[in-house]
Protein backbone atom coordinates (compact mmCIF):
# COMPACT_ATOMS: atom_id res chain seq x y z
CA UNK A 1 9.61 4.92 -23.49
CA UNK A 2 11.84 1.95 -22.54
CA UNK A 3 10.80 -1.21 -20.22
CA UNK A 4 7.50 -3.09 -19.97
CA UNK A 5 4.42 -1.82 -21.21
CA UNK A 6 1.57 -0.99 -18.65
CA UNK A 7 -0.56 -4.21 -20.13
CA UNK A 8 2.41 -6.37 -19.37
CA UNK A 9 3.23 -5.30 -16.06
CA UNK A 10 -0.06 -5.91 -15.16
CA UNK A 11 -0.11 -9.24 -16.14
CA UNK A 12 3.04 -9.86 -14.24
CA UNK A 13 1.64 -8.37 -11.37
CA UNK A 14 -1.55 -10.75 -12.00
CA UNK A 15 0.36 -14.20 -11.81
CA UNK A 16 2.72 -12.69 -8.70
CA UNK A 17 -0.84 -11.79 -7.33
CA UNK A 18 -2.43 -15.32 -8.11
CA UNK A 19 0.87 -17.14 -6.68
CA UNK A 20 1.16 -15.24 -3.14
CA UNK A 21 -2.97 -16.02 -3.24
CA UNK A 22 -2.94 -19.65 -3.52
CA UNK A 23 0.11 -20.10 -1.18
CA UNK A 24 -1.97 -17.86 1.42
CA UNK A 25 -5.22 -19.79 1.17
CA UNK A 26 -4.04 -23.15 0.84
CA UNK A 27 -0.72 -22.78 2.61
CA UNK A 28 -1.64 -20.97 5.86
CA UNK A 29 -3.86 -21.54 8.76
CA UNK A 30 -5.51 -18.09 7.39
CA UNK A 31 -7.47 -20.09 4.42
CA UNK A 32 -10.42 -18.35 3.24
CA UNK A 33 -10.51 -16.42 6.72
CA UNK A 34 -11.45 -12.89 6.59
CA UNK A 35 -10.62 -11.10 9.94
CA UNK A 36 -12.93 -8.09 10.80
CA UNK A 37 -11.18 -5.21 12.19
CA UNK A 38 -12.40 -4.05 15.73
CA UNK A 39 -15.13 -7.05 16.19
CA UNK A 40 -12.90 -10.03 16.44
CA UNK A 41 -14.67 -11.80 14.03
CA UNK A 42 -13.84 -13.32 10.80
CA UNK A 43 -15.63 -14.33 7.92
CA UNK A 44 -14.92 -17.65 5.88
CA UNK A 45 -15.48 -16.47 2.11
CA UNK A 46 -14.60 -20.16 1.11
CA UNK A 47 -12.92 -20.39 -2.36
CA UNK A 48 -13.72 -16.53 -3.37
CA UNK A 49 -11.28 -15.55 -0.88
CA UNK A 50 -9.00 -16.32 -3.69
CA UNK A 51 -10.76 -13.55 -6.35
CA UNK A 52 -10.16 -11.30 -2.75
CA UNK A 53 -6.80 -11.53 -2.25
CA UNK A 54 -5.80 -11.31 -6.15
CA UNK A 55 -8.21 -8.20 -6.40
CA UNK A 56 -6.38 -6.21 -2.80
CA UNK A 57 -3.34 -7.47 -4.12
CA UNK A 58 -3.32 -5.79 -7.62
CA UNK A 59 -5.34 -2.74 -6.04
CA UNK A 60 -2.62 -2.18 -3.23
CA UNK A 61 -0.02 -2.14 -4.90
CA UNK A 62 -0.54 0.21 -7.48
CA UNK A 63 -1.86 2.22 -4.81
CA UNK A 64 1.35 2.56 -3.58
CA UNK A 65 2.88 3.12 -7.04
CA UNK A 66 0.34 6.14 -7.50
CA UNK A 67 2.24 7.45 -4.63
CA UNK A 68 5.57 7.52 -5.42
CA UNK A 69 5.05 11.04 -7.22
CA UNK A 70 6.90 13.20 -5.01
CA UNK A 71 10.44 12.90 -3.43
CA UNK A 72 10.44 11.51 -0.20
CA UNK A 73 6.53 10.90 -0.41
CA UNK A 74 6.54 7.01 -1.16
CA UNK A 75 9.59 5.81 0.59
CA UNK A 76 8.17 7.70 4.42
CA UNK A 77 4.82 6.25 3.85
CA UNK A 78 6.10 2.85 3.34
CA UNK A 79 8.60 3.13 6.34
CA UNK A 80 5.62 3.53 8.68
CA UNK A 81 3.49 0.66 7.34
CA UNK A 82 6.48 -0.98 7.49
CA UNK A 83 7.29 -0.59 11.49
CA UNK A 84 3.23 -1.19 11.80
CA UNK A 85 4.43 -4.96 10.24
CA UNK A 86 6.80 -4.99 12.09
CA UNK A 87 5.36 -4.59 15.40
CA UNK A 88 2.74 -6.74 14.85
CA UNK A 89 4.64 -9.79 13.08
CA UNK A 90 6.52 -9.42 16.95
CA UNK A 91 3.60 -9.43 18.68
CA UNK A 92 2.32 -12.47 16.32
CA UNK A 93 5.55 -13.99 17.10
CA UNK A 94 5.88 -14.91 13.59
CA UNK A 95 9.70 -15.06 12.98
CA UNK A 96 9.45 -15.09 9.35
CA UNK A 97 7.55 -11.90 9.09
CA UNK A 98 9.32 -10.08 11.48
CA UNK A 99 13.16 -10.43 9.31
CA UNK A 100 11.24 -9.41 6.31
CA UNK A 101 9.33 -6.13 8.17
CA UNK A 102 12.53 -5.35 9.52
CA UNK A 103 14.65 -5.51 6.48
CA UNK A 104 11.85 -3.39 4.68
CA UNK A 105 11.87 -1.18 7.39
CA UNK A 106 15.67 -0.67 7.50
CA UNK A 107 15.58 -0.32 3.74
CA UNK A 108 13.16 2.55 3.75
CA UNK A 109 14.87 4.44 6.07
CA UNK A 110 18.25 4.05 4.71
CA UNK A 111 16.67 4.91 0.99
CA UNK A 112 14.81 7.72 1.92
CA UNK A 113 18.07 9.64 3.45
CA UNK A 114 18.80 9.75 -0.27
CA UNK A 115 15.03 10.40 -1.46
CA UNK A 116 13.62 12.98 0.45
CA UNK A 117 13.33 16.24 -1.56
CA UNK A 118 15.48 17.04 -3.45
CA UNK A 119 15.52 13.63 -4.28
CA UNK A 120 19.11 12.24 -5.34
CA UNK A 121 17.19 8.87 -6.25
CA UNK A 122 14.07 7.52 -7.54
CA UNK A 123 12.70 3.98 -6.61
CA UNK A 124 10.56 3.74 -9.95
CA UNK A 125 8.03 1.08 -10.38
CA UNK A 126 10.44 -1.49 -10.22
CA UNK A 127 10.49 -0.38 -5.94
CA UNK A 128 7.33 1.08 -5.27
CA UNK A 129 5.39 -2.17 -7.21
CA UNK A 130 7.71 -4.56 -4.97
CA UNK A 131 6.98 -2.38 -2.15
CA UNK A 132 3.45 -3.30 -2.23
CA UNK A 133 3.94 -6.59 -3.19
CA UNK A 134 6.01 -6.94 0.00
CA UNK A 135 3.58 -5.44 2.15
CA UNK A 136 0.39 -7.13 0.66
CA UNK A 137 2.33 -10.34 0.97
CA UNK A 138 2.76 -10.04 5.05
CA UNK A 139 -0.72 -9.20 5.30
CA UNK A 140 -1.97 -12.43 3.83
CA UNK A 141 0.24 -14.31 5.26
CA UNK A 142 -0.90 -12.60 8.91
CA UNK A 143 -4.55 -12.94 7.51
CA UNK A 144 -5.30 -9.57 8.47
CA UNK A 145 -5.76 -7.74 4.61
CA UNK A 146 -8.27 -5.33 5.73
CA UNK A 147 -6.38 -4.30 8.66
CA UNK A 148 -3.61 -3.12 6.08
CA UNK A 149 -5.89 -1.82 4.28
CA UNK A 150 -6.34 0.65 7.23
CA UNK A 151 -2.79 1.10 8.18
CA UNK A 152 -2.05 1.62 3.95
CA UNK A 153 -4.91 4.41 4.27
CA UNK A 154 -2.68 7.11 2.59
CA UNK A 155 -2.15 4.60 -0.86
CA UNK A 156 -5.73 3.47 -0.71
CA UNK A 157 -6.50 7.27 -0.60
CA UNK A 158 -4.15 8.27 -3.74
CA UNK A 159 -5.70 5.45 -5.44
CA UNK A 160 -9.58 6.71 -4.94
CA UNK A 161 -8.85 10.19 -5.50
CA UNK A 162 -7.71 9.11 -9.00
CA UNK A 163 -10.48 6.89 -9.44
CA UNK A 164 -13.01 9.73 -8.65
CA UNK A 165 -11.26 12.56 -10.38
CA UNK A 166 -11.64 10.62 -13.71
CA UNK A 167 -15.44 9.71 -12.73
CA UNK A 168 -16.49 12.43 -12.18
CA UNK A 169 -14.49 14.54 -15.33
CA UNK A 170 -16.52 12.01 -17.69
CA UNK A 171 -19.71 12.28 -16.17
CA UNK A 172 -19.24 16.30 -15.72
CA UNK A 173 -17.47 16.62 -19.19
CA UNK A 174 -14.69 18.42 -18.20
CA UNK A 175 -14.90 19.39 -14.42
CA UNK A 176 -12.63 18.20 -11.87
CA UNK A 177 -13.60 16.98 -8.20
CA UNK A 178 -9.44 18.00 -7.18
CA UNK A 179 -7.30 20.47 -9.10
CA UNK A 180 -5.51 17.77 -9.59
CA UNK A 181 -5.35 14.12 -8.36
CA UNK A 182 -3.70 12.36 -7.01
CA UNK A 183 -4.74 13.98 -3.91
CA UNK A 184 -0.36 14.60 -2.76
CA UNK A 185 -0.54 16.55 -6.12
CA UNK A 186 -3.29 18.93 -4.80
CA UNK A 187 -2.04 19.83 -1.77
CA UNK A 188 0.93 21.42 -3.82
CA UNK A 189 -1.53 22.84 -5.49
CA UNK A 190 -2.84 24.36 -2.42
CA UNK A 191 0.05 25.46 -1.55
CA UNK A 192 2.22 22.71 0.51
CA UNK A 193 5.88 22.23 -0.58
CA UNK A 194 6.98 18.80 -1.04
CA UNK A 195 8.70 18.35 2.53
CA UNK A 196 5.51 19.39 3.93
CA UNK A 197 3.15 17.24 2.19
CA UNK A 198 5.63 14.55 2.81
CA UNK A 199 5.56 15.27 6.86
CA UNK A 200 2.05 15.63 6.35
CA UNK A 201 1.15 12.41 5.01
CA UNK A 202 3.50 10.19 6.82
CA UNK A 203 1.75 11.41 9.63
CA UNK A 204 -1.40 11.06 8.58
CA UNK A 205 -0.25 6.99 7.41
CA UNK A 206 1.04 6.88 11.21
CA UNK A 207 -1.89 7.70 13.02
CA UNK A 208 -3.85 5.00 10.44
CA UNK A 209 -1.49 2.66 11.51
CA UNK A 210 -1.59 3.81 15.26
CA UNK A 211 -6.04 2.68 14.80
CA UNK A 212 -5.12 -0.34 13.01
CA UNK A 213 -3.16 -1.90 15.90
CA UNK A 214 -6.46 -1.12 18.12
CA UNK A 215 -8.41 -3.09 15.47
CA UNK A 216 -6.07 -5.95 15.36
C-alpha cells in the first residue's frame, strides 16, 4: 500500500512516453517512418506517428509488467528480446544501441540466476516498467516498433489475454474466456509448474524473435 498510485505512474509513464517520442520523430532519421515487417516497405504516418509511438510505448510496457507474475517468468523473456536487440543493433551497426542491448542483456541474465523459481528477488514495477521502457526505446530509435512488437509476442500476449478475459466477463456476466488470465497464470492452472511455464514461454518469445529477424 506504499509507493505511487496506479494513476500516477501512468502519468509518469505518459511524459517518459511523450519524451522518447519526440526525440524519435524529430531526432532520428526514422521520423514518422513506419517500417512493415516482411515487405520492406514503410509507411510515413506524418505527425500521428507521434500518438503511435506514445500509444506502443505505454501499451508495451505494461505488457511486460503484466508479466512479471511468476519467478523467473519476466526476467527470461526479457533476456531473449534483449539478445534479439542486440543482434540486430550489430547488424545495424548502431554503436549506441548495441552497449545498451548488451548491458540489458547481461543484466537479465545475471538477475535471473537469483529470480528463477524460487525466486530470492523480485524486480517489481520499478524493473519490469524500465524494462519496457528500455526495450521500446531501442525500437524507436531502430524505427522498427512493429518488428518488436513481434519479437515482444509473449508481453503483447499477457496483455490481450487480460484485455479479453475482462471483455468478455462483462459482456457474459460472469464467465471467463481463461480460468484465469493472464494467460502464464492459466497454464498453472492447467497444470504447468512455474519452471515449466517459464521454459515454455521463453521459448515461445525465442522463436518470435527468431521470425522477427526474417521480417527485419
Amino acid at each position: 500500500n506504499e509507493g505511487l498510485s496506479a494513476r500516477w505512474k501512468l502519468a509518469l509513464q505518459f511524459v517518459i512516453a511523450c519524451l522518447i517520442s519526440a526525440y524519435a520523430f524529430f531526432g532520428t532519421s526514422a521520423g514518422g517512418r513506419i517500417y512493415i515487417p516482411f515487405v520492406n516497405t514503410a509507411v510515413d504516418l506524418s505527425y500521428f506517428a507521434l500518438a503511435y509511438y506514445v500509444f506502443v510505448f505505454l501499451a508495451f510496457t505494461n505488457s511486460v509488467n503484466l508479466t512479471d507474475g511468476l519467478d523467473g517468468l519476466a526476467s527470461s523473456v526479457c533476456a531473449t528480446v534483449a539478445a534479439f536487440t542486440l543482434l540486430l543493433a550489430v547488424w545495424r551497426r548502431d554503436a549506441d544501441s548495441t552497449v545498451l542491448a548488451a548491458a540489458l542483456l547481461a543484466g537479465m541474465l545475471g538477475f535471473l540466476v537469483f529470480n528463477h523459481h524460487p525466486a530470492q528477488m523480485f524486480m517489481g514495477d520499478t524493473g519490469s516498467l524500465f524494462l519496457g521502457g528500455v526495450i521500446m526505446g531501442c525500437a524507436m530509435m531502430a524505427g522498427e516498433l512493429l518488428l518488436f512488437v513481434l519479437a515482444g509476442f509473449v508481453f503483447v500476449a499477457d496483455m490481450l489475454t487480460s484485455l479479453l478475459q475482462r471483455w468478455y466477463f462483462r459482456l457474459t456476466h460472469g464467465k471467463r474466456l481463461f480460468p484465469i488470465a493472464p494467460i502464464h497464470h492459466s497454464f498453472e492452472k492447467w497444470g504447468f509448474g512455474e519452471y515449466a511455464v517459464m521454459g515454455l514461454f521463453a521459448g515461445v518469445s525465442a522463436l518470435f524473435c527468431v521470425l522477427a529477424w526474417f521480417g527485419k
